[in-house]
Protein backbone atom coordinates (compact mmCIF):
# COMPACT_ATOMS: atom_id res chain seq x y z
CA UNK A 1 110.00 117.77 84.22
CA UNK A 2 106.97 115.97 83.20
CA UNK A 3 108.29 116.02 79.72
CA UNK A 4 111.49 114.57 80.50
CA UNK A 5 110.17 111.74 82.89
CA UNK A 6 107.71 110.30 80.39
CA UNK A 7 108.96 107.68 78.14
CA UNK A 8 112.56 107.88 79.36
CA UNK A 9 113.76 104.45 80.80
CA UNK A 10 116.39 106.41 82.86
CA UNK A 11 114.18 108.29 85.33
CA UNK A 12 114.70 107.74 88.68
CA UNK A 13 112.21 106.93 91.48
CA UNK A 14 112.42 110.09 92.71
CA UNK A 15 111.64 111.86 89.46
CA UNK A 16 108.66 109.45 88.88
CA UNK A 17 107.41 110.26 92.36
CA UNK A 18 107.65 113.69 91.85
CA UNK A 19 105.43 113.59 88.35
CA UNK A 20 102.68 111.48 90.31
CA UNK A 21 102.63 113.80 93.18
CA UNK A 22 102.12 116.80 90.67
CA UNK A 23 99.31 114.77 88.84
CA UNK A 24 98.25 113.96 92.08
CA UNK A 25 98.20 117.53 93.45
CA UNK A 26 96.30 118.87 90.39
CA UNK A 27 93.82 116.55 90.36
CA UNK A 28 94.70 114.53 86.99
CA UNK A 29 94.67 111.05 88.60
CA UNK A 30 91.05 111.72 89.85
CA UNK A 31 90.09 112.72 86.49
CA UNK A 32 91.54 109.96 84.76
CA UNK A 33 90.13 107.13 86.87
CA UNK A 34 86.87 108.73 86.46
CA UNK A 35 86.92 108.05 82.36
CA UNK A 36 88.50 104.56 83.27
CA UNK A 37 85.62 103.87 85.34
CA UNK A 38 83.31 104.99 82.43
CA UNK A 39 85.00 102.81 79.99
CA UNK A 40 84.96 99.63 82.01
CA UNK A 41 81.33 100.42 83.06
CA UNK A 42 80.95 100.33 78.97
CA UNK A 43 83.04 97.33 78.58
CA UNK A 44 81.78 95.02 81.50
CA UNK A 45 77.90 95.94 80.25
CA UNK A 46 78.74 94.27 76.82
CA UNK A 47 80.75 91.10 78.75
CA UNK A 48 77.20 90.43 80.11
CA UNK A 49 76.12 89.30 76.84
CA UNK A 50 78.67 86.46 76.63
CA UNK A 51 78.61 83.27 78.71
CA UNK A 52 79.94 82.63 81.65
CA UNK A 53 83.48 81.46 81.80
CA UNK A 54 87.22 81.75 83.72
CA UNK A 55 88.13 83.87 81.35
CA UNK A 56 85.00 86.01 81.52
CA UNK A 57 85.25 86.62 85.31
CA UNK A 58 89.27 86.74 84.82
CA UNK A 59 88.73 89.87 82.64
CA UNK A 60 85.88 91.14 85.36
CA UNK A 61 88.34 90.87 87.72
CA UNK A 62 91.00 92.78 85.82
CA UNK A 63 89.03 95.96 85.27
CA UNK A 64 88.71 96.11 88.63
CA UNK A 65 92.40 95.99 89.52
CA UNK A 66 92.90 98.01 86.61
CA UNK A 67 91.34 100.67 87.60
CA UNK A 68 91.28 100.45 91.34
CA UNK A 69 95.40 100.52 91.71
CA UNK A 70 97.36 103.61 92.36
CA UNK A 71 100.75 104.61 91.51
């Protein structure tokens, strides 16, 4: 099921729903906004070295949203 979902632009809602409720039941979304959180830590640490600017905060802003959204 998985399988077929992914990549196919003919699933339906309901088979998408179902693949996020399986990641969700096994614990994969947890695990993979953990790493996400690592990585942005990582990336927003090196945006402090640059000036502030719109598109500095913009890009603050978007690993928030990023990572903070849910399926």
């Amino acid at each position: 099921m998985i399988l077929k979902v992914f990549g196919s632009k003919n699933a339906s809602n309901a088979e998408i729903r179902t693949v996020v409720d399986i990641f969700t039941n096994i614990g994969v979304d947890n695990d993979v906004r953990k790493m996400a959180r690592f990585y942005t830590s990582k990336a927003l640490d090196i945006l402090k070295l640059y000036n502030d600017s719109k598109a500095k905060y913009a890009l603050q802003l978007l690993t928030d949203f990023i990572v903070e959204r849910t399926l």
